[in-house]
PDB file of N, CA and C in Angstrom:
ATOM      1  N   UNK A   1      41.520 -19.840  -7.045  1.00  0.00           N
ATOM      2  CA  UNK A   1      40.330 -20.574  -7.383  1.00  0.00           C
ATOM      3  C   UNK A   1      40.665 -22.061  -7.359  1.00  0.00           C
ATOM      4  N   UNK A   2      39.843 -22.990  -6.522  1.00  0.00           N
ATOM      5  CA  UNK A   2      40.008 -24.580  -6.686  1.00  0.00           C
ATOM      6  C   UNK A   2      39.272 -25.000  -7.536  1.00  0.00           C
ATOM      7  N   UNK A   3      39.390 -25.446  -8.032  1.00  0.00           N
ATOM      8  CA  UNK A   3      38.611 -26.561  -9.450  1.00  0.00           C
ATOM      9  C   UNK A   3      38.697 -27.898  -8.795  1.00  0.00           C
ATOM     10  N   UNK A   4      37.680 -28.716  -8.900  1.00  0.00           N
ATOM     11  CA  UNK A   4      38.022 -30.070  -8.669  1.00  0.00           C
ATOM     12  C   UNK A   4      36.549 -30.937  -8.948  1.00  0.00           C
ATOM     13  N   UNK A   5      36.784 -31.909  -9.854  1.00  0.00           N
ATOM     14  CA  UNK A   5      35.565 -33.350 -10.320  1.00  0.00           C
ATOM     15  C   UNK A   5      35.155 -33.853  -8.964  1.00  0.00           C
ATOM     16  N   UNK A   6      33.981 -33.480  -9.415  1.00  0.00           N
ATOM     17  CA  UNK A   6      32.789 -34.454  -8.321  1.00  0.00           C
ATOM     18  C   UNK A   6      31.805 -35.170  -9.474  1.00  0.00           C
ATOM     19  N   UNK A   7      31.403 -36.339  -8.728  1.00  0.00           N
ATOM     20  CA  UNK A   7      29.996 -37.379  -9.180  1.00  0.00           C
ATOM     21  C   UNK A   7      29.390 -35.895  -9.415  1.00  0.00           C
ATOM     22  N   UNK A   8      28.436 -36.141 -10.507  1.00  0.00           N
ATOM     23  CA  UNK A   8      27.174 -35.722 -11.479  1.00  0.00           C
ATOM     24  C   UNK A   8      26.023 -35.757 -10.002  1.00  0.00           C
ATOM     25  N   UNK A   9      26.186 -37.426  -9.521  1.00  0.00           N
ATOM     26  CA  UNK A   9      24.980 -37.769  -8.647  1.00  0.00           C
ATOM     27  C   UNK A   9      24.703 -37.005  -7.324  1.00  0.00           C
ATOM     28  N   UNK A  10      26.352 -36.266  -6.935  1.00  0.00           N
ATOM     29  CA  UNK A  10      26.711 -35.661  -5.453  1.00  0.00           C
ATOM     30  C   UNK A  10      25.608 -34.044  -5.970  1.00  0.00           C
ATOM     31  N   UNK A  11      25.242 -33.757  -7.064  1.00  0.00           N
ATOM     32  CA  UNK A  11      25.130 -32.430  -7.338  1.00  0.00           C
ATOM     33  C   UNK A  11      23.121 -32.438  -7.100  1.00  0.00           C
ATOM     34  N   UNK A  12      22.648 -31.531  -6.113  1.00  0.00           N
ATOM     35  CA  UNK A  12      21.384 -31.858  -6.158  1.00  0.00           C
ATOM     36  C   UNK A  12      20.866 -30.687  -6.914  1.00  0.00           C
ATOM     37  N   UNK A  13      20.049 -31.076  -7.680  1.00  0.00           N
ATOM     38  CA  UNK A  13      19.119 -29.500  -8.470  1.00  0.00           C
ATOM     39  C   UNK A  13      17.945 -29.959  -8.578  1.00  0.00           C
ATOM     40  N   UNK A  14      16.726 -28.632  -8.083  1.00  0.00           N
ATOM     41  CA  UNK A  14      15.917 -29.160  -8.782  1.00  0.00           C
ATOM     42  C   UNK A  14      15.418 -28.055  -9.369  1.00  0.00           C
ATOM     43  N   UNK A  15      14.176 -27.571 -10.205  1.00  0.00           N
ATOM     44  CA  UNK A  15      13.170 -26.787 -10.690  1.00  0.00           C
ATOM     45  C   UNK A  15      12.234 -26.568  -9.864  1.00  0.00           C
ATOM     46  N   UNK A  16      11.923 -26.012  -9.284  1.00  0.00           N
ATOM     47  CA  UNK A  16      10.433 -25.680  -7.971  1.00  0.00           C
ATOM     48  C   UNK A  16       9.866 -24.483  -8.585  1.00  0.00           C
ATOM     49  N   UNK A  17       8.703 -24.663  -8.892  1.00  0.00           N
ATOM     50  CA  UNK A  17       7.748 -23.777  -8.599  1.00  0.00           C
ATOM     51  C   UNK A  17       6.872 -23.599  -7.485  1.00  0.00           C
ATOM     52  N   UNK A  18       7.090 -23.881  -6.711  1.00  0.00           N
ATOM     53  CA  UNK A  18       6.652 -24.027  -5.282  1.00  0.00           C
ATOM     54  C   UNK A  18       6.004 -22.622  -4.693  1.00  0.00           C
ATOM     55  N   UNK A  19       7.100 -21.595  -4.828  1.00  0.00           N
ATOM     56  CA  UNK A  19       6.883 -20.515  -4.681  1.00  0.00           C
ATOM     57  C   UNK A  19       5.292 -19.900  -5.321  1.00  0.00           C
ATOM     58  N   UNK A  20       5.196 -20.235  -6.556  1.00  0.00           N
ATOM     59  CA  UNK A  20       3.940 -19.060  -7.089  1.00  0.00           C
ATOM     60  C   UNK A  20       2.609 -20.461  -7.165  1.00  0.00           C
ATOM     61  N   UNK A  21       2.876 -21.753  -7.035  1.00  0.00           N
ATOM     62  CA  UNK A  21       1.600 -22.505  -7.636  1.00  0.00           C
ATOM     63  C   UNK A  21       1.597 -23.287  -6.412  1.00  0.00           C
ATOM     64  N   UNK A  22       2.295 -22.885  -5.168  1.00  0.00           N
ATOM     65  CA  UNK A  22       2.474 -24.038  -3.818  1.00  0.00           C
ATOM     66  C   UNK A  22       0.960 -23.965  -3.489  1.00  0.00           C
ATOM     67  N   UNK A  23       0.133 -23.141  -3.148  1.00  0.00           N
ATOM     68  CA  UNK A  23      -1.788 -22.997  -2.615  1.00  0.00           C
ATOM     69  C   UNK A  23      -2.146 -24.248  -4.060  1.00  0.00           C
ATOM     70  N   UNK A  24      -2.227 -23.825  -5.246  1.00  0.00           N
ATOM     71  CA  UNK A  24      -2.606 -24.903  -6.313  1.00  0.00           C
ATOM     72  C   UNK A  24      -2.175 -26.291  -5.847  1.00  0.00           C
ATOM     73  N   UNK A  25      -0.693 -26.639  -5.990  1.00  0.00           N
ATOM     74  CA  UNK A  25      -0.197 -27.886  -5.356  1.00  0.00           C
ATOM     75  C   UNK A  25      -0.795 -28.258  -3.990  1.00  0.00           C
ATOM     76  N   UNK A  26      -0.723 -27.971  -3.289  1.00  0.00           N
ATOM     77  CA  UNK A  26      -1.441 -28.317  -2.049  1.00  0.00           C
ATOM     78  C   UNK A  26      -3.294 -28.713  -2.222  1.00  0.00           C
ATOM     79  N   UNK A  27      -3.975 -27.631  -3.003  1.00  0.00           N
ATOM     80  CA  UNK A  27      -5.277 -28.176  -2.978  1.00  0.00           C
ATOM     81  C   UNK A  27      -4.953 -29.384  -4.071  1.00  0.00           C
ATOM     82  N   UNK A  28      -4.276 -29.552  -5.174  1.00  0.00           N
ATOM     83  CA  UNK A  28      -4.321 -31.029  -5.636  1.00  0.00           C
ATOM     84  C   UNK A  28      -4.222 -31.983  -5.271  1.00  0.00           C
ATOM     85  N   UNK A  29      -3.374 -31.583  -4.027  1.00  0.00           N
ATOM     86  CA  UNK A  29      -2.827 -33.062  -3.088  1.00  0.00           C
ATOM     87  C   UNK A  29      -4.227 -33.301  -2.081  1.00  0.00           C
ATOM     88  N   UNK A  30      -5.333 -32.662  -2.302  1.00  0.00           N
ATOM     89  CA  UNK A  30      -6.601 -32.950  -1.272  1.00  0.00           C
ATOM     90  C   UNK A  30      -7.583 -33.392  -2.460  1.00  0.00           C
ATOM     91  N   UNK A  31      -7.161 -33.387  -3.601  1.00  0.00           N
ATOM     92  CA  UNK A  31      -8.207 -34.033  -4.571  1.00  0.00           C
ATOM     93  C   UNK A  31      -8.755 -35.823  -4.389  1.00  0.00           C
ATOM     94  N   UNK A  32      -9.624 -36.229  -4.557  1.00  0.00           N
ATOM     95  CA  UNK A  32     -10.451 -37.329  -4.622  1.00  0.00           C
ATOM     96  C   UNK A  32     -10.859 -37.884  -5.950  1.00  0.00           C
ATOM     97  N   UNK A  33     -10.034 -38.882  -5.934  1.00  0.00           N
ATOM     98  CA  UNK A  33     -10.403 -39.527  -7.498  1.00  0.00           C
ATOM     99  C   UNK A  33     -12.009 -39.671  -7.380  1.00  0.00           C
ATOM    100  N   UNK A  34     -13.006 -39.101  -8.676  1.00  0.00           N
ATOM    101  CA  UNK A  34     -14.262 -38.903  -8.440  1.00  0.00           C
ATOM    102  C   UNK A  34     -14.901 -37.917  -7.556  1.00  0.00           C
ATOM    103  N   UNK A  35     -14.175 -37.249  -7.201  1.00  0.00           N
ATOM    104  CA  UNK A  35     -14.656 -36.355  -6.163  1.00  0.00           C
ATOM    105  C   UNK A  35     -14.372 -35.137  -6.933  1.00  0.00           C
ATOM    106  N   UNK A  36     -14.686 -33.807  -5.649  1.00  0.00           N
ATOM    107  CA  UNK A  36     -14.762 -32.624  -6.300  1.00  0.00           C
ATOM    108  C   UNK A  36     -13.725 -32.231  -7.523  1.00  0.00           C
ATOM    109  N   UNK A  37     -13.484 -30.952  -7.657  1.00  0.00           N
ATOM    110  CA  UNK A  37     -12.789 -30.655  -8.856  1.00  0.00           C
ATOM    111  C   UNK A  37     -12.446 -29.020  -8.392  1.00  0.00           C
ATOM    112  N   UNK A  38     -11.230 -28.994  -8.722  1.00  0.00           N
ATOM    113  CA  UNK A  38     -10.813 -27.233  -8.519  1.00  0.00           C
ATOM    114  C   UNK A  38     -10.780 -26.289  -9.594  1.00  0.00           C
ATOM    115  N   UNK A  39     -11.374 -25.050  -9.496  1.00  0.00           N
ATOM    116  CA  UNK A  39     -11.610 -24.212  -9.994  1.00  0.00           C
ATOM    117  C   UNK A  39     -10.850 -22.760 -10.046  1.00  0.00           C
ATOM    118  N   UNK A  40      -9.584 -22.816 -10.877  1.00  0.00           N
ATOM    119  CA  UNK A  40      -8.881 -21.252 -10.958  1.00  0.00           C
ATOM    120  C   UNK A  40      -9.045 -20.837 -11.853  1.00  0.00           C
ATOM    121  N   UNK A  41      -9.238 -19.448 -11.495  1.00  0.00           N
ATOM    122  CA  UNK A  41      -8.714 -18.002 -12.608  1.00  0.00           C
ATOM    123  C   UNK A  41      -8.206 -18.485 -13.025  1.00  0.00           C
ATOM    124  N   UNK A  42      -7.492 -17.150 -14.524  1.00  0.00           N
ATOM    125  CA  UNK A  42      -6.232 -17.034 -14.745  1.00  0.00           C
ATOM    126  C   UNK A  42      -6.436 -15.476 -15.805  1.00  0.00           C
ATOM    127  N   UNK A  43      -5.641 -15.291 -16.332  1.00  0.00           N
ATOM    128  CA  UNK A  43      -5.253 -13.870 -16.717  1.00  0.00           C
ATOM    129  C   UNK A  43      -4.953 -13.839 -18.274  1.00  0.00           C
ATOM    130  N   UNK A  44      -4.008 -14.683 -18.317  1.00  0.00           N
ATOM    131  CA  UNK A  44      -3.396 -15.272 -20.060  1.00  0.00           C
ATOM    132  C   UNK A  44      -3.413 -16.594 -20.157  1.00  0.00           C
ATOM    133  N   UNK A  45      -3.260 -17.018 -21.257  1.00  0.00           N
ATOM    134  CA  UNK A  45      -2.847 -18.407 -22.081  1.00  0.00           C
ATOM    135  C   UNK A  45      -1.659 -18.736 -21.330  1.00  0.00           C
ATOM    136  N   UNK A  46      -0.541 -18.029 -21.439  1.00  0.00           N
ATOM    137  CA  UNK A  46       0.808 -18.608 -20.820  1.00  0.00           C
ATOM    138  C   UNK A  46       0.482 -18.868 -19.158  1.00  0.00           C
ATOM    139  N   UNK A  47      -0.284 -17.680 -18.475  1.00  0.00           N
ATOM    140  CA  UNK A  47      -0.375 -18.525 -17.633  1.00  0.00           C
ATOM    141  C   UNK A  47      -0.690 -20.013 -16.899  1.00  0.00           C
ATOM    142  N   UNK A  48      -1.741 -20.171 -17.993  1.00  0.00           N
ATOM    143  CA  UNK A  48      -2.553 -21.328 -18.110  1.00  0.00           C
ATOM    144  C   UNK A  48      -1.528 -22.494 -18.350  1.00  0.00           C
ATOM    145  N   UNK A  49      -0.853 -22.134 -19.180  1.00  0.00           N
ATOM    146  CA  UNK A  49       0.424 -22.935 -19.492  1.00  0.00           C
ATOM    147  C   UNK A  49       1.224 -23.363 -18.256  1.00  0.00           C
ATOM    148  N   UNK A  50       1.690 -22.365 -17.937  1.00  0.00           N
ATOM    149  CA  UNK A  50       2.651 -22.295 -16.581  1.00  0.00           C
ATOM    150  C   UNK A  50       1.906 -22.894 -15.548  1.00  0.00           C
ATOM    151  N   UNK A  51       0.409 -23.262 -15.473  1.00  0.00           N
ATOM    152  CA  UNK A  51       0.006 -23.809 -14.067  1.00  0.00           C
ATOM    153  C   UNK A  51      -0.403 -25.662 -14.246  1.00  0.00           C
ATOM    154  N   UNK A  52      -0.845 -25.338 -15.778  1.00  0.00           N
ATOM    155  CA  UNK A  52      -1.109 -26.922 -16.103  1.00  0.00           C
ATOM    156  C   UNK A  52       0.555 -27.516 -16.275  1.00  0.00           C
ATOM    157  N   UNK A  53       1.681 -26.826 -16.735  1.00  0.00           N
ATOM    158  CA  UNK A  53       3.178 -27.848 -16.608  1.00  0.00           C
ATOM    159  C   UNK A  53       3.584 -27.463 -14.978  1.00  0.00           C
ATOM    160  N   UNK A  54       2.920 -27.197 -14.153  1.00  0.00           N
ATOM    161  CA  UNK A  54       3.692 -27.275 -12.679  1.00  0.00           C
ATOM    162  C   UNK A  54       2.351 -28.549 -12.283  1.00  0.00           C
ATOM    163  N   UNK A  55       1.352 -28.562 -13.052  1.00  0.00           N
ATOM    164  CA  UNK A  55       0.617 -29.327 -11.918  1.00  0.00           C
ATOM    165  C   UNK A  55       0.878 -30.836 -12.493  1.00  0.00           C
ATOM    166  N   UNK A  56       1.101 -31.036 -13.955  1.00  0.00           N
ATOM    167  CA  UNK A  56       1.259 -32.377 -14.390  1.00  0.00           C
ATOM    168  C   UNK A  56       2.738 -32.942 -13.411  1.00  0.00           C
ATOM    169  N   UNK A  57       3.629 -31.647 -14.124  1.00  0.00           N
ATOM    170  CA  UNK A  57       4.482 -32.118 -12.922  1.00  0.00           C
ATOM    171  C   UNK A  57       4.830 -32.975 -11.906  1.00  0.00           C
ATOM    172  N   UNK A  58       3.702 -32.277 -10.762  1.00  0.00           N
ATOM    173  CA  UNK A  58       3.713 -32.556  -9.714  1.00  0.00           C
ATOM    174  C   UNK A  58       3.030 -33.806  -9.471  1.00  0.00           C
ATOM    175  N   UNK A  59       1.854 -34.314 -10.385  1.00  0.00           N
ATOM    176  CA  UNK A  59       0.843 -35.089 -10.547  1.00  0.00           C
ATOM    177  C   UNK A  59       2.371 -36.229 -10.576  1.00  0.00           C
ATOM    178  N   UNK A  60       2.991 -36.383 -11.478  1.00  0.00           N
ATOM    179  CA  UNK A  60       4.361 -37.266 -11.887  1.00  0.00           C
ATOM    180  C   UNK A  60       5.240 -37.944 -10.845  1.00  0.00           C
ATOM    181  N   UNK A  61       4.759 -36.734  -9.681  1.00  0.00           N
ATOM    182  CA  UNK A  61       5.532 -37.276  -8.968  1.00  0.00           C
ATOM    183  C   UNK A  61       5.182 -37.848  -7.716  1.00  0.00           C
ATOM    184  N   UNK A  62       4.094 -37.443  -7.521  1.00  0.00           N
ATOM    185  CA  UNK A  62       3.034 -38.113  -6.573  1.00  0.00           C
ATOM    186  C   UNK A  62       2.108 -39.298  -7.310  1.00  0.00           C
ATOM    187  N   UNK A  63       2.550 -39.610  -8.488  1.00  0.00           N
ATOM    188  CA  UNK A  63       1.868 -40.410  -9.271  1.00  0.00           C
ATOM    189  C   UNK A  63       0.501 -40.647  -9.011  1.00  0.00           C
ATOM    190  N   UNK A  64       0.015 -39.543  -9.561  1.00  0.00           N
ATOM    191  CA  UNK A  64      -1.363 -39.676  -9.537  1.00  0.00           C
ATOM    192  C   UNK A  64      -2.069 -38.843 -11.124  1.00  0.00           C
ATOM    193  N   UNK A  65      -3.112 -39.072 -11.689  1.00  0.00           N
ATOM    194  CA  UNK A  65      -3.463 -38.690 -12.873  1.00  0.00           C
ATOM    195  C   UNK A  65      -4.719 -37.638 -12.879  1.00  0.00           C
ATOM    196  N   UNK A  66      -3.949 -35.957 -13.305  1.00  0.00           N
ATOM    197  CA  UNK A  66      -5.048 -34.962 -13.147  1.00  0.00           C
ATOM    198  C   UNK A  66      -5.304 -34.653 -14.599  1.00  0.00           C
ATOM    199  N   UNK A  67      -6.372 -34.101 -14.566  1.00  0.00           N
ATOM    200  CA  UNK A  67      -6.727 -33.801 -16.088  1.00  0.00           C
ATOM    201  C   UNK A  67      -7.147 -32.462 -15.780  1.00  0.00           C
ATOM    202  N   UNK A  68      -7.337 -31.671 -16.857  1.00  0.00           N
ATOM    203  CA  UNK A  68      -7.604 -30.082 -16.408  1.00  0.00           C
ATOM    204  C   UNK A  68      -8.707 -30.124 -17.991  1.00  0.00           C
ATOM    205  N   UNK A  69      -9.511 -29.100 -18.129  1.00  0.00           N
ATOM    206  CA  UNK A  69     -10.522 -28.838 -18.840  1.00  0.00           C
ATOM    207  C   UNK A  69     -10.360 -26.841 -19.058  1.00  0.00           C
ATOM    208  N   UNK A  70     -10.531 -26.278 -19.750  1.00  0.00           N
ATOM    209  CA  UNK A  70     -10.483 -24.701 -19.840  1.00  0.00           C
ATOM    210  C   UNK A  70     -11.436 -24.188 -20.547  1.00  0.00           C
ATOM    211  N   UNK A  71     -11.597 -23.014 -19.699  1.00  0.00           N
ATOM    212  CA  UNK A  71     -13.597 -22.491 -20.553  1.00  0.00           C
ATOM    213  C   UNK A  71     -12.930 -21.037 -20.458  1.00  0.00           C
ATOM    214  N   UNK A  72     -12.386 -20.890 -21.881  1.00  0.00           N
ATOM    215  CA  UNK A  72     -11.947 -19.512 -21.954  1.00  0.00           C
ATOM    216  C   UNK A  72     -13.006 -18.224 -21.958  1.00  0.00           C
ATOM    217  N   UNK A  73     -14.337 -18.775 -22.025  1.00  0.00           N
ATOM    218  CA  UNK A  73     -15.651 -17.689 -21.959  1.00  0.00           C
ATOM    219  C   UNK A  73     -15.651 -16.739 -20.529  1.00  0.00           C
ATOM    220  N   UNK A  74     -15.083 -17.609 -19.439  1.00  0.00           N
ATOM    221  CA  UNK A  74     -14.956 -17.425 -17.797  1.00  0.00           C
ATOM    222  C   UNK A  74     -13.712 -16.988 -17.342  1.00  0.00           C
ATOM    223  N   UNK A  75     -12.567 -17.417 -18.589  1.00  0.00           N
ATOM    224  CA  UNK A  75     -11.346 -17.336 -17.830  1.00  0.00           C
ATOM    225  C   UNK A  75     -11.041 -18.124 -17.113  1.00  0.00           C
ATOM    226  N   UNK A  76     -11.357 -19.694 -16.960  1.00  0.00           N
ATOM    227  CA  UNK A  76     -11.388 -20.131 -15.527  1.00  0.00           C
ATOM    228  C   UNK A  76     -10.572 -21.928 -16.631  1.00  0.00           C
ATOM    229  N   UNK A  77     -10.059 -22.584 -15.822  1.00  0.00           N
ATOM    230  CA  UNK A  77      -9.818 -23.903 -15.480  1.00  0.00           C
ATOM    231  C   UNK A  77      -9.917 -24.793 -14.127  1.00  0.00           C
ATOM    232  N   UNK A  78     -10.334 -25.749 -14.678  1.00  0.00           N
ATOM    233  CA  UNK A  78     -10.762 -27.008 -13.793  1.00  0.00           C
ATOM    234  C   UNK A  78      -9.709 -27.906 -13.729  1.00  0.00           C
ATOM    235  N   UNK A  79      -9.378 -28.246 -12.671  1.00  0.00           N
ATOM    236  CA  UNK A  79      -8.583 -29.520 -12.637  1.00  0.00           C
ATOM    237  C   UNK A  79      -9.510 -30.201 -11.772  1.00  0.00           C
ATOM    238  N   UNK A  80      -9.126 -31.957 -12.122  1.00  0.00           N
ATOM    239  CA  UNK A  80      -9.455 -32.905 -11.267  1.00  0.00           C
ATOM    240  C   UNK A  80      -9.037 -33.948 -11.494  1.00  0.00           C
ATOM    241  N   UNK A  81      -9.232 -34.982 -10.653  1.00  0.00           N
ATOM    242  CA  UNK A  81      -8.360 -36.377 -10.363  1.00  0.00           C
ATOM    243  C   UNK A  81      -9.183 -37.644 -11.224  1.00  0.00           C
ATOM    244  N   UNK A  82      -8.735 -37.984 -11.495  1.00  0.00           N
ATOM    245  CA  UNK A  82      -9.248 -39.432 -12.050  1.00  0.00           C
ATOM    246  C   UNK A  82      -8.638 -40.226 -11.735  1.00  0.00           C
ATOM    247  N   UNK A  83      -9.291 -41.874 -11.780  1.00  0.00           N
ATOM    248  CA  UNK A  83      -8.555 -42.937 -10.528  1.00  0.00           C
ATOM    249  C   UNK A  83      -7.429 -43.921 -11.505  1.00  0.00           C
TER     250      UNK A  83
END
C-alpha cells in the first residue's frame, strides 16, 4: 500500500443530485424572473425537503433567487424566480 500527502485543493468532490432532480434543475434554469412558475408533485414532507435543498442549491450557484410556496391540500409545490 502507498500512502502519500497531496494539496486538500488537488482533491475534487462534489455532492450531485443531478441524478433524481436533473428534469427539476433544468426546468429552473428556463425560469423568467416574473414569468411563469413550476409546478411539482410530491409524495412526503422529506421529499419536499430533498427537492427545495437541491434547488436552493443550485439557485447558489447559478446565482439566481427561487422561492418555492407549498399547498399541502394538492400535494403540489411551486417554485419561481424573482429578479
Amino acid at each position: 500500500m502507498e500512502i502519500k500527502f497531496v494539496k486538500r485543493s488537488a482533491i475534487n468532490s462534489s455532492k450531485k443530485r443531478n441524478s433524481k432532480f436533473k428534469p427539476l434543475l433544468e426546468a429552473i434554469d428556463k425560469l423568467k424572473p416574473g414569468g411563469q412558475a413550476l409546478e411539482v408533485s410530491y409524495t412526503s414532507d422529506k421529499n419536499v425537503n430533498s427537492m427545495r435543498t437541491a434547488v436552493y442549491q443550485h439557485s447558489r450557484v447559478k446565482n439566481i433567487k427561487i422561492k418555492s410556496k407549498k399547498d399541502p391540500s394538492i400535494k403540489k409545490i411551486h417554485f419561481y424566480r424573482e429578479e
